[in-house]
C-alpha atoms as a PDB file:
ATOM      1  CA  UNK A   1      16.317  24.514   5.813  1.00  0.00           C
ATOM      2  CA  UNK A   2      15.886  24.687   9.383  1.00  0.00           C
ATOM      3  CA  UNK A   3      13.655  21.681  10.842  1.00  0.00           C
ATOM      4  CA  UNK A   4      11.811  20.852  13.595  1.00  0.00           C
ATOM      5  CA  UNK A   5       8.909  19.632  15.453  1.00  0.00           C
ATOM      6  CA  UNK A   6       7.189  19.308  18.703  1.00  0.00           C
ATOM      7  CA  UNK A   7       3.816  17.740  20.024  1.00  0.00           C
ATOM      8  CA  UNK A   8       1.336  20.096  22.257  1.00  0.00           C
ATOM      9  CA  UNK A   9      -0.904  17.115  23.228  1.00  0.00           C
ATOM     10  CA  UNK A  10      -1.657  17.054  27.269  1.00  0.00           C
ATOM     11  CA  UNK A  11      -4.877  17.947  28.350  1.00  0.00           C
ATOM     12  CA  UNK A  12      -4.466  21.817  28.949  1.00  0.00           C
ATOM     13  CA  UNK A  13      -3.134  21.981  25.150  1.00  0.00           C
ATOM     14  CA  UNK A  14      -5.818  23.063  22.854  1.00  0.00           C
ATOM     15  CA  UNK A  15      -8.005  21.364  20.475  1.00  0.00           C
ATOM     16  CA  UNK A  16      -7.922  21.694  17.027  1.00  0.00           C
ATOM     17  CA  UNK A  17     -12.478  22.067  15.918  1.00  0.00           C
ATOM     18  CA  UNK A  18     -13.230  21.268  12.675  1.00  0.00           C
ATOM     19  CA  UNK A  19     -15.314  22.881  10.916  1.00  0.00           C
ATOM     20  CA  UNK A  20     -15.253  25.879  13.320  1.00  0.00           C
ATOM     21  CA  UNK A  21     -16.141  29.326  13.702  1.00  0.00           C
ATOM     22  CA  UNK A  22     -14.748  32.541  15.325  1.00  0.00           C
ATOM     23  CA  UNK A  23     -17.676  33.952  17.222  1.00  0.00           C
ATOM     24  CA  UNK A  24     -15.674  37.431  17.644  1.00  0.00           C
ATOM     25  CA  UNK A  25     -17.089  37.730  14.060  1.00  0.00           C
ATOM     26  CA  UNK A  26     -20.745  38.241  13.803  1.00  0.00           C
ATOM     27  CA  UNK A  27     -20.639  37.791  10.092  1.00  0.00           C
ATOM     28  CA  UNK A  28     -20.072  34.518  10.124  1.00  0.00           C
ATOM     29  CA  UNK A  29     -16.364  35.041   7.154  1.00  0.00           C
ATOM     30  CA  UNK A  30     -13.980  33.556  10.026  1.00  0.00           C
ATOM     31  CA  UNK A  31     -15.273  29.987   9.573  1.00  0.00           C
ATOM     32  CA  UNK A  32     -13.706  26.653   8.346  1.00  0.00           C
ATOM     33  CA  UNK A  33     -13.812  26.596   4.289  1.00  0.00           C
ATOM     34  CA  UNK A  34     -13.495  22.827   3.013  1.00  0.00           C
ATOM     35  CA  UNK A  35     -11.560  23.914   0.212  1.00  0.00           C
ATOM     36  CA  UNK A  36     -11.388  19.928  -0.960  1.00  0.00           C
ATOM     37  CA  UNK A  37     -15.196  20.774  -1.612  1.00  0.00           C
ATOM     38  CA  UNK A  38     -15.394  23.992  -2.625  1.00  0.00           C
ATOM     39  CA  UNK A  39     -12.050  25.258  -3.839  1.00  0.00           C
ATOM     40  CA  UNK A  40     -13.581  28.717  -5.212  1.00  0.00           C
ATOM     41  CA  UNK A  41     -14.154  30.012  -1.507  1.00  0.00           C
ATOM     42  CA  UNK A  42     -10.546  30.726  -1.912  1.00  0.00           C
ATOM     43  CA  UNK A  43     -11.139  33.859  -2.784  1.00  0.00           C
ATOM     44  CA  UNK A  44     -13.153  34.527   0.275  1.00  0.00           C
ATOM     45  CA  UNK A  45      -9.855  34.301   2.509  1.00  0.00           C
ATOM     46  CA  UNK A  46      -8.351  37.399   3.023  1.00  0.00           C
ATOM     47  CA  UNK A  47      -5.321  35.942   3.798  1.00  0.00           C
ATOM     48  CA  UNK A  48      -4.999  34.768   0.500  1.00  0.00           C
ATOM     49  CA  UNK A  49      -5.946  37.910  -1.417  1.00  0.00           C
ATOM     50  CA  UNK A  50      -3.085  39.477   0.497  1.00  0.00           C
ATOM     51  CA  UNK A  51      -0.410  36.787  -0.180  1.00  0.00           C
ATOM     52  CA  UNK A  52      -0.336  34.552  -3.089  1.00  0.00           C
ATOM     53  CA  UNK A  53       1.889  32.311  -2.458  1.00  0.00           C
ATOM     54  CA  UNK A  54      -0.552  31.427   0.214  1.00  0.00           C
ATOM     55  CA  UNK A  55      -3.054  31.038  -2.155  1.00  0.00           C
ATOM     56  CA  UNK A  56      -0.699  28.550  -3.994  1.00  0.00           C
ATOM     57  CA  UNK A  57       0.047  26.366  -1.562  1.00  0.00           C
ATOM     58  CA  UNK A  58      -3.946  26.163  -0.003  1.00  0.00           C
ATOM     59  CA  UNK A  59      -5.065  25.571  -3.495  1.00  0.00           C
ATOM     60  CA  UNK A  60      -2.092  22.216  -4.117  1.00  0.00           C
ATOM     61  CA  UNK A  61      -2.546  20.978  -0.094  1.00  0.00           C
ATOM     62  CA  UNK A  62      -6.822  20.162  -0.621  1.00  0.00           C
ATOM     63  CA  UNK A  63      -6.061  19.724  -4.440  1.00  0.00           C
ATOM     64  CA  UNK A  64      -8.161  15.660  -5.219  1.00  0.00           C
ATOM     65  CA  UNK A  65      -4.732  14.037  -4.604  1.00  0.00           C
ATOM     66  CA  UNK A  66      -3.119  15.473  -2.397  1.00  0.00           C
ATOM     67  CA  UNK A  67      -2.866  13.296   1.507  1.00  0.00           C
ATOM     68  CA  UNK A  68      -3.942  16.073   3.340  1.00  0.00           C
ATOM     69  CA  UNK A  69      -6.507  19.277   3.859  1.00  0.00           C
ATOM     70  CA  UNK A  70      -6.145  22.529   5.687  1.00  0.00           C
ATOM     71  CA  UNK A  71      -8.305  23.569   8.566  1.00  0.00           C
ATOM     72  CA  UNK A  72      -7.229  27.206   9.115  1.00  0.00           C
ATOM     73  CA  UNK A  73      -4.152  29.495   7.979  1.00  0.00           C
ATOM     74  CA  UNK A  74      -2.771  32.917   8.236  1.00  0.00           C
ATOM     75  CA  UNK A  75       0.656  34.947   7.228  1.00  0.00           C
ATOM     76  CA  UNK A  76       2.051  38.085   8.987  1.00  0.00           C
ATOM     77  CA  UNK A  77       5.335  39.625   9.568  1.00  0.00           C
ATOM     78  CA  UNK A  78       7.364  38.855  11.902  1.00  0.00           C
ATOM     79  CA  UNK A  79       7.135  40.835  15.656  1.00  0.00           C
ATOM     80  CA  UNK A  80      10.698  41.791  17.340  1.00  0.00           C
ATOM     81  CA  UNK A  81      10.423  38.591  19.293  1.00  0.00           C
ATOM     82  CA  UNK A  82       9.540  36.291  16.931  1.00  0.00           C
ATOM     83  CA  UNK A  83      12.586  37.952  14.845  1.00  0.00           C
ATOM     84  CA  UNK A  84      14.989  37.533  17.511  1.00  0.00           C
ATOM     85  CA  UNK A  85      14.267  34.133  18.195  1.00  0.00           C
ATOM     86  CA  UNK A  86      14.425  33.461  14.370  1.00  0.00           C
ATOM     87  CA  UNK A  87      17.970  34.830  13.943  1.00  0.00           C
ATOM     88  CA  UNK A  88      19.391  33.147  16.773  1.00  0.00           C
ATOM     89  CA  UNK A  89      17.900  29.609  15.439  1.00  0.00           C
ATOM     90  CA  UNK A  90      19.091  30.758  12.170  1.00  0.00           C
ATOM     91  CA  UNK A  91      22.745  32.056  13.432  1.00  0.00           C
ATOM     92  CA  UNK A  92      22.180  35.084  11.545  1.00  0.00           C
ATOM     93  CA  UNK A  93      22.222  38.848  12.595  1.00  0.00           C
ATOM     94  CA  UNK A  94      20.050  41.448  13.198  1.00  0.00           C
ATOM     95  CA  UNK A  95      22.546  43.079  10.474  1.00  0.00           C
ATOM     96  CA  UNK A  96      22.098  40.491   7.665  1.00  0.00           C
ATOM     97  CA  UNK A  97      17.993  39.927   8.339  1.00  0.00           C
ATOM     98  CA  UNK A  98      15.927  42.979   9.675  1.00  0.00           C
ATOM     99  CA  UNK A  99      12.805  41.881   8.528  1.00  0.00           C
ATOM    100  CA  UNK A 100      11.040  38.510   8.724  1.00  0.00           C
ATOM    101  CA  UNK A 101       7.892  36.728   7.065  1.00  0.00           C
ATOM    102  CA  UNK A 102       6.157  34.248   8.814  1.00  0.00           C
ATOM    103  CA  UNK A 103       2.658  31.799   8.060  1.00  0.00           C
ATOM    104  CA  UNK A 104       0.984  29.018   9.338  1.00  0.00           C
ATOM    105  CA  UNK A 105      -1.749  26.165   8.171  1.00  0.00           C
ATOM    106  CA  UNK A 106      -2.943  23.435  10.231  1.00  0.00           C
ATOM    107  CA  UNK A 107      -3.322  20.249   8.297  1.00  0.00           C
ATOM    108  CA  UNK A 108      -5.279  17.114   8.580  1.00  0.00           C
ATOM    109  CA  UNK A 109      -4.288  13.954   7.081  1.00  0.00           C
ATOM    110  CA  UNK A 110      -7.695  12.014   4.800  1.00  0.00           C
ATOM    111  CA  UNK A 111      -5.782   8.664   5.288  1.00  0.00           C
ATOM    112  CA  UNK A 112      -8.399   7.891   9.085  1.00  0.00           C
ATOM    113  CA  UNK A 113      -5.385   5.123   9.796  1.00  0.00           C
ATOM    114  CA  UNK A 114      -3.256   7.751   9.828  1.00  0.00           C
ATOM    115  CA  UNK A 115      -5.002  11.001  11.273  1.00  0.00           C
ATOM    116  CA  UNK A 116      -6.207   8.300  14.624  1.00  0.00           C
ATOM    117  CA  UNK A 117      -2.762   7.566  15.378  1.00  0.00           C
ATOM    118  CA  UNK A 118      -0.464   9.911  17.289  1.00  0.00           C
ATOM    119  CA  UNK A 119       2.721   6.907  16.342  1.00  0.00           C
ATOM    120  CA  UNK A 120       1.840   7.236  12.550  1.00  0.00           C
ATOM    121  CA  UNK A 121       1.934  11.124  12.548  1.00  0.00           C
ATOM    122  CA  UNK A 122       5.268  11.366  15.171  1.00  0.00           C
ATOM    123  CA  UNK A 123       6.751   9.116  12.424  1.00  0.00           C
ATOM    124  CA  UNK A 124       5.337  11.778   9.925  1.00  0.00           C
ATOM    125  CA  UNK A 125       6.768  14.380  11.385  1.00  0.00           C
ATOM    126  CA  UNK A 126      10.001  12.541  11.701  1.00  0.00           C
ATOM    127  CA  UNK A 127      10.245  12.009   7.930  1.00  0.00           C
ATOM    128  CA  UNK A 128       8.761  15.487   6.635  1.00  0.00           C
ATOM    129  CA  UNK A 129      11.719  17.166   8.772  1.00  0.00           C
ATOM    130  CA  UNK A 130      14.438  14.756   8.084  1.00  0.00           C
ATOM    131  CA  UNK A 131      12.995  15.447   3.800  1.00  0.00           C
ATOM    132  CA  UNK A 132      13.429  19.026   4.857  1.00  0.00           C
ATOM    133  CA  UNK A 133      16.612  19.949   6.185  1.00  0.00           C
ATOM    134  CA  UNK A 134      18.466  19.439   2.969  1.00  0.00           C
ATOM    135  CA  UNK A 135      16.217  22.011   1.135  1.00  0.00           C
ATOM    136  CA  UNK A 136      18.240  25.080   0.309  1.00  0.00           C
ATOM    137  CA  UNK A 137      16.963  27.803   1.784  1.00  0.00           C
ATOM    138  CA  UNK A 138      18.819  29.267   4.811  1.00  0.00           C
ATOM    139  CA  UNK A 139      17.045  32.330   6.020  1.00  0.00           C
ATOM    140  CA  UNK A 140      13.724  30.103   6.391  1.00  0.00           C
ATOM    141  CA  UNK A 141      12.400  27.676   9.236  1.00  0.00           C
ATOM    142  CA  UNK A 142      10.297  24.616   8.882  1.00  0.00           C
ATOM    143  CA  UNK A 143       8.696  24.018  12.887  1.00  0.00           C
ATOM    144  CA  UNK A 144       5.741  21.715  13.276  1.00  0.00           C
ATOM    145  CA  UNK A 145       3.027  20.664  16.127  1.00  0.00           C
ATOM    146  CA  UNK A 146       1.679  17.874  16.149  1.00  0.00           C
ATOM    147  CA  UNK A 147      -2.160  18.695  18.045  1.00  0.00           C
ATOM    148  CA  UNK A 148      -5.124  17.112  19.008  1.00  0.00           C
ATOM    149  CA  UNK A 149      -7.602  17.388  16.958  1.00  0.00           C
ATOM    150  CA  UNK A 150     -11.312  16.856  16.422  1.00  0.00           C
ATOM    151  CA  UNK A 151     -13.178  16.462  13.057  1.00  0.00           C
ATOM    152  CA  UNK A 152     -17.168  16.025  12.564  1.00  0.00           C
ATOM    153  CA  UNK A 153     -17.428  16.444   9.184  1.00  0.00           C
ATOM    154  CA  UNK A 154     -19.015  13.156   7.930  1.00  0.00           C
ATOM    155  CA  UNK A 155     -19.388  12.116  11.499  1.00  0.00           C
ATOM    156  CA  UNK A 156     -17.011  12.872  14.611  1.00  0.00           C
ATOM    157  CA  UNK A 157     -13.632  11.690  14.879  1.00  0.00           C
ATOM    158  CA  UNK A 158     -10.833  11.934  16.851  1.00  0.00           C
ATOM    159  CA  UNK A 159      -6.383  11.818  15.945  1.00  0.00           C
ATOM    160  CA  UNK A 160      -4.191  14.884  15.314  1.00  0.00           C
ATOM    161  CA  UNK A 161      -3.197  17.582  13.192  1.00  0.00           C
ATOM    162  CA  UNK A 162      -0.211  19.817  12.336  1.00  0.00           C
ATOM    163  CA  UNK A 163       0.343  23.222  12.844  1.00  0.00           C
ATOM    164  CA  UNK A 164       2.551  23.825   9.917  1.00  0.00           C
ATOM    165  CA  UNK A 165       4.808  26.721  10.876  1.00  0.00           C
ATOM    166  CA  UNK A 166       7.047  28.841   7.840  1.00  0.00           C
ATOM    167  CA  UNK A 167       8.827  31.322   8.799  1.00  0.00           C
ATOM    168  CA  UNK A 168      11.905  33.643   6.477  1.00  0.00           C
ATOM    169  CA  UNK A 169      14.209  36.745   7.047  1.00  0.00           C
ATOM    170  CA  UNK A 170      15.524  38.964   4.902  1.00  0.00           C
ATOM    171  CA  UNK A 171      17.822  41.959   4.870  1.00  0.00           C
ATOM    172  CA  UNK A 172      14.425  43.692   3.916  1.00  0.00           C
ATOM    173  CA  UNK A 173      10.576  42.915   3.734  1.00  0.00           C
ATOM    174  CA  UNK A 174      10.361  42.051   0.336  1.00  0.00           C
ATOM    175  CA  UNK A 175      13.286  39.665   1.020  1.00  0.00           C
ATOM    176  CA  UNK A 176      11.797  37.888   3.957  1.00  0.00           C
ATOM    177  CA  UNK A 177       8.601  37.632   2.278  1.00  0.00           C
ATOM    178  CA  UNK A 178       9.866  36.173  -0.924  1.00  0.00           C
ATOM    179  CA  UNK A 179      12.462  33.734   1.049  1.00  0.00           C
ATOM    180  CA  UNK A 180       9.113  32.472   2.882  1.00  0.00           C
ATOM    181  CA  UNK A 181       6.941  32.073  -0.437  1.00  0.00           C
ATOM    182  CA  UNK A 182      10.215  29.815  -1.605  1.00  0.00           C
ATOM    183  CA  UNK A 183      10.259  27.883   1.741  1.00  0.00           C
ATOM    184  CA  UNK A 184       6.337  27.262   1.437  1.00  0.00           C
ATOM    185  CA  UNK A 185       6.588  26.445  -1.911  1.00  0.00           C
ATOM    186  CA  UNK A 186       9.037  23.262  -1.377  1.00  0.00           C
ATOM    187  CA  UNK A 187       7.654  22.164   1.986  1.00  0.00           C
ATOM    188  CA  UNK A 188       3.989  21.955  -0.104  1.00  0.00           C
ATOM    189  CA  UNK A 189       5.830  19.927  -2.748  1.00  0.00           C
ATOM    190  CA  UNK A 190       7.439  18.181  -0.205  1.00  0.00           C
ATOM    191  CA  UNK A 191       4.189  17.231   1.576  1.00  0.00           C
ATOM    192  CA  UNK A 192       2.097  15.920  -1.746  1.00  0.00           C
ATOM    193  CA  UNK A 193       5.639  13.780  -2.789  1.00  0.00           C
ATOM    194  CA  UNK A 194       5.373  10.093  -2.505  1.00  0.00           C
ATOM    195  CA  UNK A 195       9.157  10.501  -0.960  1.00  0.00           C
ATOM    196  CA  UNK A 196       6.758  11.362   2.306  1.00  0.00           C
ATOM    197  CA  UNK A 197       4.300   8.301   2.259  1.00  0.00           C
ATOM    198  CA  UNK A 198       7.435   5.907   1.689  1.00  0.00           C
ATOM    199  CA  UNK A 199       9.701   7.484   4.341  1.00  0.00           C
END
């Protein structure tokens, strides 16, 4: 699998809120869930009811012992430019991978050590991507940003988060989408394995 990572931390890079709402939507559904607390309100993401595998990998990452929790997520397929610059990171062609399949969930780590120090989760990143690369699955990308980020839940605090980035292609959309559900699938493992905490 194709691995990577970045930080997006200077002062005109945005924050990651948490908990935090979307106030295009007066009805209040675009919200953070704490799915560590209430792991029911699943079903009140649409993005989930859409794509399972999402669902999956939501319900292992805020499982009781799992290091981390998610903030925020979605899944979509891929535009033409996201597609292009896919294939050309993936050195395949437009031929062999039409379609693509792409998600995202930002993650917080519980560990406070951890999540307050930007050293701790650059060596994170380093490990989850070296972990990654040997996975086997070539039509899929594994890109990660390391953010700032801002939690208040039992009182504010300040460190980072990830944007976790998946993204598949396929020589059709059922291809692509099942390619990404496999990628997600063994990063999510990958995440929760103790081969990550020890390095």
């Amino acid at each position: 699998m194709l691995s990577d990572w970045s930080a997006e931390c200077s002062a005109d890079d945005p924050v990651l809120v948490v908990p935090w709402s979307d106030p295009s939507d007066p009805a209040g559904n675009r919200r953070f869930i704490d799915l560590r607390e209430n792991p029911y309100d699943l079903d009140h993401l649409p993005e989930v009811e859409q794509h399972p595998p999402l669902m999956h990998a939501l319900r292992a990452l805020n499982a009781p012992r799992s290091p981390i929790f998610t903030a925020k997520c979605d899944a979509w397929s891929l535009d033409a430019e996201e597609l292009d610059h896919l294939r050309m990171n993936l050195d395949v062609t437009i031929d062999d991978a039409p379609e693509g399949f792409g998600s995202y969930i930002d993650l917080l780590w519980r560990e406070r050590s951890l999540f307050a120090s930007y050293h701790q989760m650059e060596q994170m990143m380093h490990r989850l991507t070296r972990h990654a690369a040997p996975l086997d699955h070539p039509y899929a990308m594994l890109d990660c940003i390391i953010r700032p980020a801002l939690v208040d839940l039992t009182g504010p605090q300040e460190g980072f988060a990830i944007s976790l980035y998946i993204k598949a292609v396929g020589h059709d959309a059922q291809a692509a989408e099942e390619s990404w559900a496999a990628a997600l699938d063994a990063v999510v493992a990958l995440l929760r394995s103790k081969d990550l905490a020890l390095g």
